[in-house]
PDB file of N, CA and C in Angstrom:
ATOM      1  N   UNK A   1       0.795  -1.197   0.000  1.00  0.00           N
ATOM      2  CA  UNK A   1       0.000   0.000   0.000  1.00  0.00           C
ATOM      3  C   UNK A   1       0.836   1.259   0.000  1.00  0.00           C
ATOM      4  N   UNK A   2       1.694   1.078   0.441  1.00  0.00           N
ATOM      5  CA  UNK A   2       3.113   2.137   0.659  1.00  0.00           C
ATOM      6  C   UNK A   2       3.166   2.632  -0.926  1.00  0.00           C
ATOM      7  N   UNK A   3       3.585   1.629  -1.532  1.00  0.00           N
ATOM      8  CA  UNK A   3       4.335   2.290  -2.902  1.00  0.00           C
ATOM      9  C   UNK A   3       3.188   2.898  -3.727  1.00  0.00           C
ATOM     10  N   UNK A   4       2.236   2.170  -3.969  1.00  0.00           N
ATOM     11  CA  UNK A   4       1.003   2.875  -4.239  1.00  0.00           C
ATOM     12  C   UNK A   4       0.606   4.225  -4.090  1.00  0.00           C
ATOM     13  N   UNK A   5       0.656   4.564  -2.654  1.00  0.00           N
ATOM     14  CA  UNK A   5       0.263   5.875  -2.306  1.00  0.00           C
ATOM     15  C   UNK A   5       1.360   7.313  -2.450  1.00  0.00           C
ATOM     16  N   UNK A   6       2.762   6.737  -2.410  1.00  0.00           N
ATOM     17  CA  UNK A   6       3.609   7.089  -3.548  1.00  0.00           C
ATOM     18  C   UNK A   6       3.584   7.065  -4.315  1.00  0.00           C
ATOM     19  N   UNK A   7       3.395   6.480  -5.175  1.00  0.00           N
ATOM     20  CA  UNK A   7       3.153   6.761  -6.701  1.00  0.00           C
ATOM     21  C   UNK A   7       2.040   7.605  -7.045  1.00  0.00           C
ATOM     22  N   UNK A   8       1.098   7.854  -6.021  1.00  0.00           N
ATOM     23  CA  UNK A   8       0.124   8.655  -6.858  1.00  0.00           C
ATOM     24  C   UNK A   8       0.314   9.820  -5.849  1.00  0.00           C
ATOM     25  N   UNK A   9       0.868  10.481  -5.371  1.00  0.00           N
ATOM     26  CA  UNK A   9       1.652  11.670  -4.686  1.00  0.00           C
ATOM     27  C   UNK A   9       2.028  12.131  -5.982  1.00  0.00           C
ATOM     28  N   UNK A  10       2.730  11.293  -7.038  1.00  0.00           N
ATOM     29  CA  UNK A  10       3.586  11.904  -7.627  1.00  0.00           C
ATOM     30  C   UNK A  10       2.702  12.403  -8.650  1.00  0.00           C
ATOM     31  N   UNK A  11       1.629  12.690  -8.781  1.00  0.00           N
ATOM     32  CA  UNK A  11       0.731  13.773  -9.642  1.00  0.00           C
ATOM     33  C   UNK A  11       0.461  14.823  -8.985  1.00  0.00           C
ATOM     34  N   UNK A  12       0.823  15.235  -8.032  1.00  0.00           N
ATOM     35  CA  UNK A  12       0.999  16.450  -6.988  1.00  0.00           C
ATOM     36  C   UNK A  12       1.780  17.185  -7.698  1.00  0.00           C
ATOM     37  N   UNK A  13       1.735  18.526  -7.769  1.00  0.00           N
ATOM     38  CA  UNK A  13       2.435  19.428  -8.704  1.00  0.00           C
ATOM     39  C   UNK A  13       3.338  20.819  -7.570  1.00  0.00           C
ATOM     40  N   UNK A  14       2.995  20.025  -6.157  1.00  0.00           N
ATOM     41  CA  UNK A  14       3.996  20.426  -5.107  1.00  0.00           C
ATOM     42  C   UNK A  14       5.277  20.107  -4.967  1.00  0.00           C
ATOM     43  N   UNK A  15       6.221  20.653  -5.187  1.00  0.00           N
ATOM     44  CA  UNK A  15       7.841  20.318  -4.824  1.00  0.00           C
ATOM     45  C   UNK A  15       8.189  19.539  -4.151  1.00  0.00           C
ATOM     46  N   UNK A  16       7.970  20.499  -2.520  1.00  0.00           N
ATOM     47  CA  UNK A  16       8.261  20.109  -1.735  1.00  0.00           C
ATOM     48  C   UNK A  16       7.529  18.195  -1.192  1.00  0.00           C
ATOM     49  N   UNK A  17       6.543  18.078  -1.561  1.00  0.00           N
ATOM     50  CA  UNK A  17       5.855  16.976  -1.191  1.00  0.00           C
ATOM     51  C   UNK A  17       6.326  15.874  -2.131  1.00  0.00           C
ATOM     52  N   UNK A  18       6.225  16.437  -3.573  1.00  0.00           N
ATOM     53  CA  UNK A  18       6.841  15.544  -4.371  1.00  0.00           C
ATOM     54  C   UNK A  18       8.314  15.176  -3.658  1.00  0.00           C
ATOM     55  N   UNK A  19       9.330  15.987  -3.616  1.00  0.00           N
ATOM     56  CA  UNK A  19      10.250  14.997  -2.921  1.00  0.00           C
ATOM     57  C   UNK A  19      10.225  14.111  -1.958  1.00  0.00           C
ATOM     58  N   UNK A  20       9.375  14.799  -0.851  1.00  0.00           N
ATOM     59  CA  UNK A  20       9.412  13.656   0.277  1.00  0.00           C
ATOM     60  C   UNK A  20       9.176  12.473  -0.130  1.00  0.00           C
ATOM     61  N   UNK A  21       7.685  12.399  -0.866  1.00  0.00           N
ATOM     62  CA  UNK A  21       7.583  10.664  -2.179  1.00  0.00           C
ATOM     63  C   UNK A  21       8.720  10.597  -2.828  1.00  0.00           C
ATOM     64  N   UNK A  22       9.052  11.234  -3.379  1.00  0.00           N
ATOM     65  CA  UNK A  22      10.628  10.717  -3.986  1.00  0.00           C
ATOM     66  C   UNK A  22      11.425   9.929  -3.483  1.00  0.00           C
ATOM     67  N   UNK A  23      12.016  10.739  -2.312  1.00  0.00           N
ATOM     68  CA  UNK A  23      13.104  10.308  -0.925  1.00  0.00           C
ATOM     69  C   UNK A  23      12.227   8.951  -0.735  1.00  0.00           C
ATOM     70  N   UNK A  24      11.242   8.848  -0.129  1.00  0.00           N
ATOM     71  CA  UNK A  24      10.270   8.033   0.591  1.00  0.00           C
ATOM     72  C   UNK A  24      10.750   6.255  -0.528  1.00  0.00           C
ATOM     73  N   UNK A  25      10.495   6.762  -1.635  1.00  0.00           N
ATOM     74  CA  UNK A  25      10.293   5.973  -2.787  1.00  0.00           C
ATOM     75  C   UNK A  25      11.434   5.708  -2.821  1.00  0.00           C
ATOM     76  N   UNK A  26      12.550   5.751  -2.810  1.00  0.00           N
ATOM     77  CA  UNK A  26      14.343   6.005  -2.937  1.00  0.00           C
ATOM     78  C   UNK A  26      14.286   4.977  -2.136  1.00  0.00           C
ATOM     79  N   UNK A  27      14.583   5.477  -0.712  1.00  0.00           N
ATOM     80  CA  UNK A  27      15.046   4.310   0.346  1.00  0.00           C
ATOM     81  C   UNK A  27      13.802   3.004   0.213  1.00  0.00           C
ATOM     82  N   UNK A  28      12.310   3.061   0.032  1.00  0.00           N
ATOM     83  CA  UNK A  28      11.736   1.789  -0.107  1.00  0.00           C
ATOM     84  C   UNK A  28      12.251   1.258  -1.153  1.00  0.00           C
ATOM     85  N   UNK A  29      12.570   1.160  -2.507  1.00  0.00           N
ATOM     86  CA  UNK A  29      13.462   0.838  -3.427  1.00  0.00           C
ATOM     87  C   UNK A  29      14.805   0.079  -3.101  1.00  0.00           C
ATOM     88  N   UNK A  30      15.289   0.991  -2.482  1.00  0.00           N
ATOM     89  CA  UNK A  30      16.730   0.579  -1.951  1.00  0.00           C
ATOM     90  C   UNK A  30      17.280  -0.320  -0.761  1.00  0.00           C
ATOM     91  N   UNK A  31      16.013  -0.431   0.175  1.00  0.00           N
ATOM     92  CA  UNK A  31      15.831  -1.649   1.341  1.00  0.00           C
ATOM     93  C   UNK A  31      15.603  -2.782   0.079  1.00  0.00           C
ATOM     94  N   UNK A  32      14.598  -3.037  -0.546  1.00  0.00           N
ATOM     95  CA  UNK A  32      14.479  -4.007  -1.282  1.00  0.00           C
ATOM     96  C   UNK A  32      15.011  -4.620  -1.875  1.00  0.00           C
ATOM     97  N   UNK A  33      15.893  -3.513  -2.727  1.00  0.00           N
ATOM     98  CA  UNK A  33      17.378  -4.153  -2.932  1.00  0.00           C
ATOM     99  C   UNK A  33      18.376  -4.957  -2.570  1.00  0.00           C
ATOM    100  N   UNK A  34      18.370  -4.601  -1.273  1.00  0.00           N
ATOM    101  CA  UNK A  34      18.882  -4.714   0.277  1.00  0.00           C
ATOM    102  C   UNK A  34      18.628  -6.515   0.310  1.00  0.00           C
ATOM    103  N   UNK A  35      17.601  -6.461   0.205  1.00  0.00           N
ATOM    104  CA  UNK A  35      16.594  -7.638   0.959  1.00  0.00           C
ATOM    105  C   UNK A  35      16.480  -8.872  -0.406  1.00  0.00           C
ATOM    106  N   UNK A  36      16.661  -7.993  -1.791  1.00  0.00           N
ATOM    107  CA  UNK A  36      16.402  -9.428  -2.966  1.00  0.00           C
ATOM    108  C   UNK A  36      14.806  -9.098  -3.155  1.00  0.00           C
ATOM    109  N   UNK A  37      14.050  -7.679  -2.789  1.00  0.00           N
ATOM    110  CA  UNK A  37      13.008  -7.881  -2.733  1.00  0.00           C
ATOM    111  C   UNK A  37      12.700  -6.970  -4.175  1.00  0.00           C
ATOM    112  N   UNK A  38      11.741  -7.604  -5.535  1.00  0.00           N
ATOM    113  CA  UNK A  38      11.371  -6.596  -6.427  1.00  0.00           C
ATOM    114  C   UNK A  38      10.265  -5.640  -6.367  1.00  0.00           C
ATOM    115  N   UNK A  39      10.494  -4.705  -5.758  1.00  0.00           N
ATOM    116  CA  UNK A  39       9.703  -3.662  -5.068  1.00  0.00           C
ATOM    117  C   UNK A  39       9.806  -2.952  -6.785  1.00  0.00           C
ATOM    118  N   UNK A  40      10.450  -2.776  -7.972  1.00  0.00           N
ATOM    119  CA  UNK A  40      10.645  -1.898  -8.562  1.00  0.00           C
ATOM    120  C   UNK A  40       9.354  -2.612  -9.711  1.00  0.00           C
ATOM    121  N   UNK A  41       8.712  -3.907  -9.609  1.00  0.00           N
ATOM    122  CA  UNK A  41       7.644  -3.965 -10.578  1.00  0.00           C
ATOM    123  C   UNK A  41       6.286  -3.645  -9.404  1.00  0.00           C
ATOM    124  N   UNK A  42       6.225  -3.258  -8.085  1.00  0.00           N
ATOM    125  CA  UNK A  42       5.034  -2.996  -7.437  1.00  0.00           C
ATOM    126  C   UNK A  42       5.018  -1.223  -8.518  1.00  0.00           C
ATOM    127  N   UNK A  43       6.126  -0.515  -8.120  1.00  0.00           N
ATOM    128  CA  UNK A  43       5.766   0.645  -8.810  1.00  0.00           C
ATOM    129  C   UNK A  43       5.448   0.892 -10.106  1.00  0.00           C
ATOM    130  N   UNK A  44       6.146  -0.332 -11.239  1.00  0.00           N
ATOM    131  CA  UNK A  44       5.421  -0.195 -12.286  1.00  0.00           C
ATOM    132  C   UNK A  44       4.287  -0.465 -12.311  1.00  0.00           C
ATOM    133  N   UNK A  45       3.356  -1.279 -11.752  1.00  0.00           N
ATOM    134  CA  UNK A  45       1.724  -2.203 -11.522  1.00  0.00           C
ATOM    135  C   UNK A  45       1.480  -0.519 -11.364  1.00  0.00           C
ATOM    136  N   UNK A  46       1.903   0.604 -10.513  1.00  0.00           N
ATOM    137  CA  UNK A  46       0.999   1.388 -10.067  1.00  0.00           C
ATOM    138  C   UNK A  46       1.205   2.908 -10.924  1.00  0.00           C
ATOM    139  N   UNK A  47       1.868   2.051 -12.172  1.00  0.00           N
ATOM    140  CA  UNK A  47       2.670   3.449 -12.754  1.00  0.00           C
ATOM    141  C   UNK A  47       3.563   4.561 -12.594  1.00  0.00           C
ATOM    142  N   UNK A  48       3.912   4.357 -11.530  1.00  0.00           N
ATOM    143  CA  UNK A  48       5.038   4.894 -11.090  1.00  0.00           C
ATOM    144  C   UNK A  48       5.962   5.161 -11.884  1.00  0.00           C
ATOM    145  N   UNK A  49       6.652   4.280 -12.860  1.00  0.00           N
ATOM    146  CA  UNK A  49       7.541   4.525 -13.631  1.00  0.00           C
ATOM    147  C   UNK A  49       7.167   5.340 -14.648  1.00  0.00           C
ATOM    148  N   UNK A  50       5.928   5.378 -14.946  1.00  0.00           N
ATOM    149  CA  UNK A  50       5.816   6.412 -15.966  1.00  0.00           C
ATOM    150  C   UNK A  50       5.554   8.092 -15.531  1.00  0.00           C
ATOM    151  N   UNK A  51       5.269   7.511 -13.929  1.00  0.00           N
ATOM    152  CA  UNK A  51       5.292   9.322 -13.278  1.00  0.00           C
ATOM    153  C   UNK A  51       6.611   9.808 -13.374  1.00  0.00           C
ATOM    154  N   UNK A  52       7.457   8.652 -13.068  1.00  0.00           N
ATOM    155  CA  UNK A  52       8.769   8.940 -12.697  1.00  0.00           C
ATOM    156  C   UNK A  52       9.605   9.671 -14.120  1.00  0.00           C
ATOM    157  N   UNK A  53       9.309   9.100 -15.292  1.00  0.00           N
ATOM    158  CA  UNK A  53       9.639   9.695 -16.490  1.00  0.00           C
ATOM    159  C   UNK A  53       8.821  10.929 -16.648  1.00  0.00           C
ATOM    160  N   UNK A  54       7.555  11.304 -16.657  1.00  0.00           N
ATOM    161  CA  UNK A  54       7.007  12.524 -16.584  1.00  0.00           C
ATOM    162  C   UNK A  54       7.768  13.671 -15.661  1.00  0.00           C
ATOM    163  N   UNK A  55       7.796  12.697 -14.673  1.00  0.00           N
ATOM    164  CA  UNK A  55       8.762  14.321 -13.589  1.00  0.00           C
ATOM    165  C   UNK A  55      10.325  14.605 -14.157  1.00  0.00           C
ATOM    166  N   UNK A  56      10.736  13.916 -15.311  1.00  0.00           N
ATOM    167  CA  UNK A  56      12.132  14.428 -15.593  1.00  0.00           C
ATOM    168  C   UNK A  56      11.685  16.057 -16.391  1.00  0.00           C
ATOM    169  N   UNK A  57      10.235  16.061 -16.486  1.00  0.00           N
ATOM    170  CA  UNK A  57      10.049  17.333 -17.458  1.00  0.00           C
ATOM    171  C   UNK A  57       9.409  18.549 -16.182  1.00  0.00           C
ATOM    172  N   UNK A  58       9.720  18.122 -14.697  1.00  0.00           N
ATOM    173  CA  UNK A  58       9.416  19.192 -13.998  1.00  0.00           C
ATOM    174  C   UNK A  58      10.133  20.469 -13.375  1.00  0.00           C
ATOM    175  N   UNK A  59       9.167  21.604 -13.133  1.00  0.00           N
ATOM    176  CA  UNK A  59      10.132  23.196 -13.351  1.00  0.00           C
ATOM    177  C   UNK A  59      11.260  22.980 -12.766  1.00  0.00           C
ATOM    178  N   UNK A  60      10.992  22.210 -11.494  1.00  0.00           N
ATOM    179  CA  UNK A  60      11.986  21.783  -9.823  1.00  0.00           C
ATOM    180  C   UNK A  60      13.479  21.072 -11.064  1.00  0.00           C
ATOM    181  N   UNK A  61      14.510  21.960 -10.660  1.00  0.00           N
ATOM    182  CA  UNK A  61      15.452  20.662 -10.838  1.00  0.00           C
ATOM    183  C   UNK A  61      16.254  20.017  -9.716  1.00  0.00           C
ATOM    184  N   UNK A  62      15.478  19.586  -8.496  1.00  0.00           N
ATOM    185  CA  UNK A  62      15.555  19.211  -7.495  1.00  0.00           C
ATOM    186  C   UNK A  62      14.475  17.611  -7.929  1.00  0.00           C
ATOM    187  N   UNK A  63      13.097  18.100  -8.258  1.00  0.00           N
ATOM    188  CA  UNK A  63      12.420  16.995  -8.175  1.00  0.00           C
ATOM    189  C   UNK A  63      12.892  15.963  -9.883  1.00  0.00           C
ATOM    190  N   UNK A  64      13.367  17.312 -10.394  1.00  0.00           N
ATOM    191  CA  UNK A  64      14.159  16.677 -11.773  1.00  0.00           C
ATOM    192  C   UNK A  64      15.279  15.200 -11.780  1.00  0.00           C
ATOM    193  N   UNK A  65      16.457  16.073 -10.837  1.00  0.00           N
ATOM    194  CA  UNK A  65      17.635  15.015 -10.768  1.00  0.00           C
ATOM    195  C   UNK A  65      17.378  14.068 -10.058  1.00  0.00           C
ATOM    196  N   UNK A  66      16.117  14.000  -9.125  1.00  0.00           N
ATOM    197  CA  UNK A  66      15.495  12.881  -7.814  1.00  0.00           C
ATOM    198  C   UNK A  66      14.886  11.831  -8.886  1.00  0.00           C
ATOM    199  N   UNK A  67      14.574  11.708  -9.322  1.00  0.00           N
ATOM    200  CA  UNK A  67      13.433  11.333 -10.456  1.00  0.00           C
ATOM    201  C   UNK A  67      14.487  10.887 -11.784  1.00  0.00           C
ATOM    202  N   UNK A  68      15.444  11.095 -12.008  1.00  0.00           N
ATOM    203  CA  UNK A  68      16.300  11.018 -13.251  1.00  0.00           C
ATOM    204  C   UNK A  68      17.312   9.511 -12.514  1.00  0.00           C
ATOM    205  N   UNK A  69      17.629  10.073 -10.848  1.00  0.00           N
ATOM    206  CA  UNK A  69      18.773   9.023  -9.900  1.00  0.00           C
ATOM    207  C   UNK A  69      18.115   7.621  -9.937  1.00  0.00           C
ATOM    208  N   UNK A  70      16.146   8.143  -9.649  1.00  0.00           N
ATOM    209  CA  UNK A  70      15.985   6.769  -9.228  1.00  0.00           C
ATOM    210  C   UNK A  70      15.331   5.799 -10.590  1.00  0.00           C
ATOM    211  N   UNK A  71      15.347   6.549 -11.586  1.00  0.00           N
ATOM    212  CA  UNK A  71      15.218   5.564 -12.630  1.00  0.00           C
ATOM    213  C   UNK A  71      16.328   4.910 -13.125  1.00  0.00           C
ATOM    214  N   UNK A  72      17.436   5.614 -13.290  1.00  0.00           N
ATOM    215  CA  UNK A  72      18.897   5.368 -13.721  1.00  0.00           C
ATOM    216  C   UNK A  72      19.533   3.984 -12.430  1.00  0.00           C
ATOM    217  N   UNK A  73      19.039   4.071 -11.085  1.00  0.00           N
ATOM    218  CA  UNK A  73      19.788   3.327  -9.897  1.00  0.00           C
ATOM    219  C   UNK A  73      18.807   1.929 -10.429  1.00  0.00           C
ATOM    220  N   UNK A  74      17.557   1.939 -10.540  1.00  0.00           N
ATOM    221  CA  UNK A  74      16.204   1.099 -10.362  1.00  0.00           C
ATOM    222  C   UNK A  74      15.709   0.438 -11.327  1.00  0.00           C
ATOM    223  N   UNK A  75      15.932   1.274 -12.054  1.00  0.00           N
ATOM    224  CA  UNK A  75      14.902   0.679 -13.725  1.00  0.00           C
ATOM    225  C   UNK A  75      16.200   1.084 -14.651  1.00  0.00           C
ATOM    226  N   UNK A  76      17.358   0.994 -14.114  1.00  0.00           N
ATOM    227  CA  UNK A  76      18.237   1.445 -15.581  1.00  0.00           C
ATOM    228  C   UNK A  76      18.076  -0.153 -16.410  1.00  0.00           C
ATOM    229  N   UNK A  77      18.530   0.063 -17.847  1.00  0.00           N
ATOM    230  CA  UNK A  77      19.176  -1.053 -18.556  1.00  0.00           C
ATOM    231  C   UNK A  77      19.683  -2.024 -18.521  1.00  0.00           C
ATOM    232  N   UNK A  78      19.403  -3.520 -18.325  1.00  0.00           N
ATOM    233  CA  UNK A  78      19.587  -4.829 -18.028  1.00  0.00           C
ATOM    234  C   UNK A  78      20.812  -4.808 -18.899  1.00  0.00           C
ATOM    235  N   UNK A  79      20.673  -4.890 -20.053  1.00  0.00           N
ATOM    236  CA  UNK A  79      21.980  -5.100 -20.657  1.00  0.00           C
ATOM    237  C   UNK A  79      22.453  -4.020 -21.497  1.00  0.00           C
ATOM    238  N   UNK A  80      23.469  -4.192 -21.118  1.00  0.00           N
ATOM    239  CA  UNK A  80      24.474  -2.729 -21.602  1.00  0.00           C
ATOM    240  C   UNK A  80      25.253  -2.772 -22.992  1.00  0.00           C
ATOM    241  N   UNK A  81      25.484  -4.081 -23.415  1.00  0.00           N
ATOM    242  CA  UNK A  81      26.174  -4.575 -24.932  1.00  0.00           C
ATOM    243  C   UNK A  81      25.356  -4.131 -25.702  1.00  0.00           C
ATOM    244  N   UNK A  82      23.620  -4.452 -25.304  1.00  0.00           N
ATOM    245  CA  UNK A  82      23.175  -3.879 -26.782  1.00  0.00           C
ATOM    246  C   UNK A  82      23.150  -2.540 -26.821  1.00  0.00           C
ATOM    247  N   UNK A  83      23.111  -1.577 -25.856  1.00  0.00           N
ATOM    248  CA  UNK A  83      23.088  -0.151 -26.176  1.00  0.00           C
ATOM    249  C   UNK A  83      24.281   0.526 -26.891  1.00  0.00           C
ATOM    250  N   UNK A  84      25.396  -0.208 -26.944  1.00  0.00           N
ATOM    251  CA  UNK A  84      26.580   0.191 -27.761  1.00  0.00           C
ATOM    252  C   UNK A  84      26.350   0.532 -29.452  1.00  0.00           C
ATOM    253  N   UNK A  85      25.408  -0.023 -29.459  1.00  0.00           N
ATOM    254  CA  UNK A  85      25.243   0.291 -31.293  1.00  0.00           C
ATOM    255  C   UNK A  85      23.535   1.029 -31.249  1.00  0.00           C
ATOM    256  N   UNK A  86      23.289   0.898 -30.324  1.00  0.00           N
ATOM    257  CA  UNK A  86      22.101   2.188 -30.289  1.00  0.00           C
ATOM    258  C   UNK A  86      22.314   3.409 -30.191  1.00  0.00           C
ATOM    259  N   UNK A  87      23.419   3.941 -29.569  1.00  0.00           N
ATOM    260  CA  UNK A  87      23.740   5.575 -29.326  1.00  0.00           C
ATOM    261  C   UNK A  87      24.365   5.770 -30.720  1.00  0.00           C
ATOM    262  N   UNK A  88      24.525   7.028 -30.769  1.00  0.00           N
ATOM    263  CA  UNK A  88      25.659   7.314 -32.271  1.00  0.00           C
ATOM    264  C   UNK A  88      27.219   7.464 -31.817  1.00  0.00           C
ATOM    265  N   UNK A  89      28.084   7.187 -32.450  1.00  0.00           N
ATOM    266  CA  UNK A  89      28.991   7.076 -31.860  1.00  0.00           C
ATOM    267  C   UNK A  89      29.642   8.154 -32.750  1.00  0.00           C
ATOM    268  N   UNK A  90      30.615   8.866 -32.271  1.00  0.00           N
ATOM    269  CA  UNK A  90      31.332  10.391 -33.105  1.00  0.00           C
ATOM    270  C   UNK A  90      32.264  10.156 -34.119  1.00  0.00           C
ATOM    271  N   UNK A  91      32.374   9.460 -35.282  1.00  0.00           N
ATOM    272  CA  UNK A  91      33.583   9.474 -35.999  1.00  0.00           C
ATOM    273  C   UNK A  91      34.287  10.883 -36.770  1.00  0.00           C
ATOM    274  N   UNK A  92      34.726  11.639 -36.335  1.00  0.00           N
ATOM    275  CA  UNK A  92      35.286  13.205 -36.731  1.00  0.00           C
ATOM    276  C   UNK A  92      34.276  13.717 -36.465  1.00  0.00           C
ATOM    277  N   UNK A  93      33.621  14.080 -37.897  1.00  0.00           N
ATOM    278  CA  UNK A  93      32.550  15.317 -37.799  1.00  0.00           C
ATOM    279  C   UNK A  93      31.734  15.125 -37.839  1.00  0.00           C
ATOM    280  N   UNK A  94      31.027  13.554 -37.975  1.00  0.00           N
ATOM    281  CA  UNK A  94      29.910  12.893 -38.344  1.00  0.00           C
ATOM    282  C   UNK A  94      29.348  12.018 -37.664  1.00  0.00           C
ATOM    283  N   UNK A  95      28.585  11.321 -37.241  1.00  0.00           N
ATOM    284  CA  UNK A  95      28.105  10.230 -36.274  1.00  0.00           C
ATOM    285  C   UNK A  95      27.688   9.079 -36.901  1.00  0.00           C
ATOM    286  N   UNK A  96      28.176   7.884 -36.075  1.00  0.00           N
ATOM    287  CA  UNK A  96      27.356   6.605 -36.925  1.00  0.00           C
ATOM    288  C   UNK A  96      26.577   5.906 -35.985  1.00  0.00           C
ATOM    289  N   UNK A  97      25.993   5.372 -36.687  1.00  0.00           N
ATOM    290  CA  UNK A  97      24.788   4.619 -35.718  1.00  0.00           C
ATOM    291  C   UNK A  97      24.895   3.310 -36.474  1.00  0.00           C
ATOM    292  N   UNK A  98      24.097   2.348 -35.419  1.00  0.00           N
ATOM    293  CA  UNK A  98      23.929   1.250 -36.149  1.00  0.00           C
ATOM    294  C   UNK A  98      25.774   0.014 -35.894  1.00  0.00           C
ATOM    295  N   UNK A  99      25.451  -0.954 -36.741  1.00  0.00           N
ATOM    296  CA  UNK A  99      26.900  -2.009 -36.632  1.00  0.00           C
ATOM    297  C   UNK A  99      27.793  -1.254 -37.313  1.00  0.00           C
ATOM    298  N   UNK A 100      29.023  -1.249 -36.452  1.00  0.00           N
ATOM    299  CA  UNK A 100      30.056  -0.587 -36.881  1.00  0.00           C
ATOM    300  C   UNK A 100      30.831  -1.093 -38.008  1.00  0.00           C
ATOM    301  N   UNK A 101      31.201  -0.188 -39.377  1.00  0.00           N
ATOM    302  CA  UNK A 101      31.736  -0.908 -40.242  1.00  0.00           C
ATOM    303  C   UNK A 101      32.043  -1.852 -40.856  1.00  0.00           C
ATOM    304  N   UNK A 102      33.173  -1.705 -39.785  1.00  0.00           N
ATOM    305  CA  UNK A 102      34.588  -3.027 -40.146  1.00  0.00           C
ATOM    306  C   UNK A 102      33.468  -4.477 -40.085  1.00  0.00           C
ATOM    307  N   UNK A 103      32.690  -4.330 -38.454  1.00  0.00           N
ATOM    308  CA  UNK A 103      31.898  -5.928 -38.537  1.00  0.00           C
ATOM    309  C   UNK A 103      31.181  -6.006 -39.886  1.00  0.00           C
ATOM    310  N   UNK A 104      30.507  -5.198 -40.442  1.00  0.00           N
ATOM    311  CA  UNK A 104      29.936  -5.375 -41.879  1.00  0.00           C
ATOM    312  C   UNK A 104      30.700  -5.684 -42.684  1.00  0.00           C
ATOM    313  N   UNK A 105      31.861  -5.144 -43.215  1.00  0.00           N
ATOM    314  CA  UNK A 105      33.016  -5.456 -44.323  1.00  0.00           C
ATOM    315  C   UNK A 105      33.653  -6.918 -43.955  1.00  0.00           C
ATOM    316  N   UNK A 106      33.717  -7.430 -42.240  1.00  0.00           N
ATOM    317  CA  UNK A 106      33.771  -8.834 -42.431  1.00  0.00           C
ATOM    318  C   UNK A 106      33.507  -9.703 -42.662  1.00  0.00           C
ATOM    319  N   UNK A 107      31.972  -9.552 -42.290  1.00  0.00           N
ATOM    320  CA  UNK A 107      31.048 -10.304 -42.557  1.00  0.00           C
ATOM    321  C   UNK A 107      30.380 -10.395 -44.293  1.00  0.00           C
ATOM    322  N   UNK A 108      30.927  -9.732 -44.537  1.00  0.00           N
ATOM    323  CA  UNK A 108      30.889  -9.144 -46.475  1.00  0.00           C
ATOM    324  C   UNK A 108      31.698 -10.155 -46.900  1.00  0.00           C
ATOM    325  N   UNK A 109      33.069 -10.173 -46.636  1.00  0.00           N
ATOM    326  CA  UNK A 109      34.113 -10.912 -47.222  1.00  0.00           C
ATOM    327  C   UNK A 109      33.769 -12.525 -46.753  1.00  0.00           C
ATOM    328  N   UNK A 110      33.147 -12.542 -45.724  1.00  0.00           N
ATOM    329  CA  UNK A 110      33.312 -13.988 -45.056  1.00  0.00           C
ATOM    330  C   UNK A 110      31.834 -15.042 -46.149  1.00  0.00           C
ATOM    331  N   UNK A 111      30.964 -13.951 -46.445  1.00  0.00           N
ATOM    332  CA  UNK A 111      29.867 -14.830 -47.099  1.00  0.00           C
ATOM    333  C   UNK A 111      29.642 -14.158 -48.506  1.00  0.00           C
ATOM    334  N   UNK A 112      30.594 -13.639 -48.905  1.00  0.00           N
ATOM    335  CA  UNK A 112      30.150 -13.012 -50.666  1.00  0.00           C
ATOM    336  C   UNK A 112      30.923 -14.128 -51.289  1.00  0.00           C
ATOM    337  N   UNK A 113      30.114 -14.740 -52.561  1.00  0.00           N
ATOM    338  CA  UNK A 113      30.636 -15.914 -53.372  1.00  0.00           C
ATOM    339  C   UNK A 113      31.804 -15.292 -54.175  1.00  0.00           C
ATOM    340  N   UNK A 114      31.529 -13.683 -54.482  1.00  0.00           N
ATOM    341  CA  UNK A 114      32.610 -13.233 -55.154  1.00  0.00           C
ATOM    342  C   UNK A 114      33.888 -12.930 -54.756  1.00  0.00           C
ATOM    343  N   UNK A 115      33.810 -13.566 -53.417  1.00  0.00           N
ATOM    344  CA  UNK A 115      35.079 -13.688 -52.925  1.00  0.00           C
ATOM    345  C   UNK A 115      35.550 -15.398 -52.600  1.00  0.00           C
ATOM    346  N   UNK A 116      34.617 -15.959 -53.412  1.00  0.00           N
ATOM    347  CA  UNK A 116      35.666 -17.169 -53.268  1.00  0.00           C
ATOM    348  C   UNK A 116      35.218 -18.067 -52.061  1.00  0.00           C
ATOM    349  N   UNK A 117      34.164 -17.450 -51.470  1.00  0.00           N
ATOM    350  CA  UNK A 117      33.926 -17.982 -49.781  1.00  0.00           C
ATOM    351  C   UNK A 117      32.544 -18.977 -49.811  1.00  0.00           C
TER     352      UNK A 117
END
């Protein structure tokens, strides 16, 4: 009932209150952790996570960076290999996205008949 009633605090368009749910939400999160306990799908069941992405767009950048920590600590990215070819990566002046080159040009040579393969 806890996380629940946190999570819907967080349509409160008060600062100050919004953090205390924040904080509040932080350490219940972080005991659970603690404990092996998945407290972080009770807050999705109650939407939480999607308040929690809504408040990265609030005036507060107090309730901003609170809200940015505990998605990034809680709900960040299971696996991190595949995001390597999702960002763009800077080559000089230009950015690439997607499989990098060279793995394409190997994989070119390794199965083109016109190479003999």
């Amino acid at each position: 009932g806890a996380i629940d009633s946190l999570c819907s605090v967080m349509d409160i368009n008060d600062t100050k209150m919004l953090m205390v749910a924040l904080d509040a939400l932080e350490s219940i999160l972080r005991v659970g952790q603690e404990l092996g306990k998945d407290y972080c799908s009770f807050v999705d069941e109650c939407d939480g996570l999607e308040k929690l992405e809504l408040l990265q767009e609030h005036q507060s950048d107090d309730v901003y960076k609170k809200a940015v920590e505990i998605i990034e600590t809680f709900f960040g990215c299971e696996d991190e290999a595949e995001d390597e070819n999702l960002a763009p990566a800077l080559d000089g002046d230009t950015y690439a996205f997607g499989i990098p080159q060279k793995q394409i040009d190997e994989s070119f040579e390794e199965e083109c008949p016109a190479n003999g393969h």
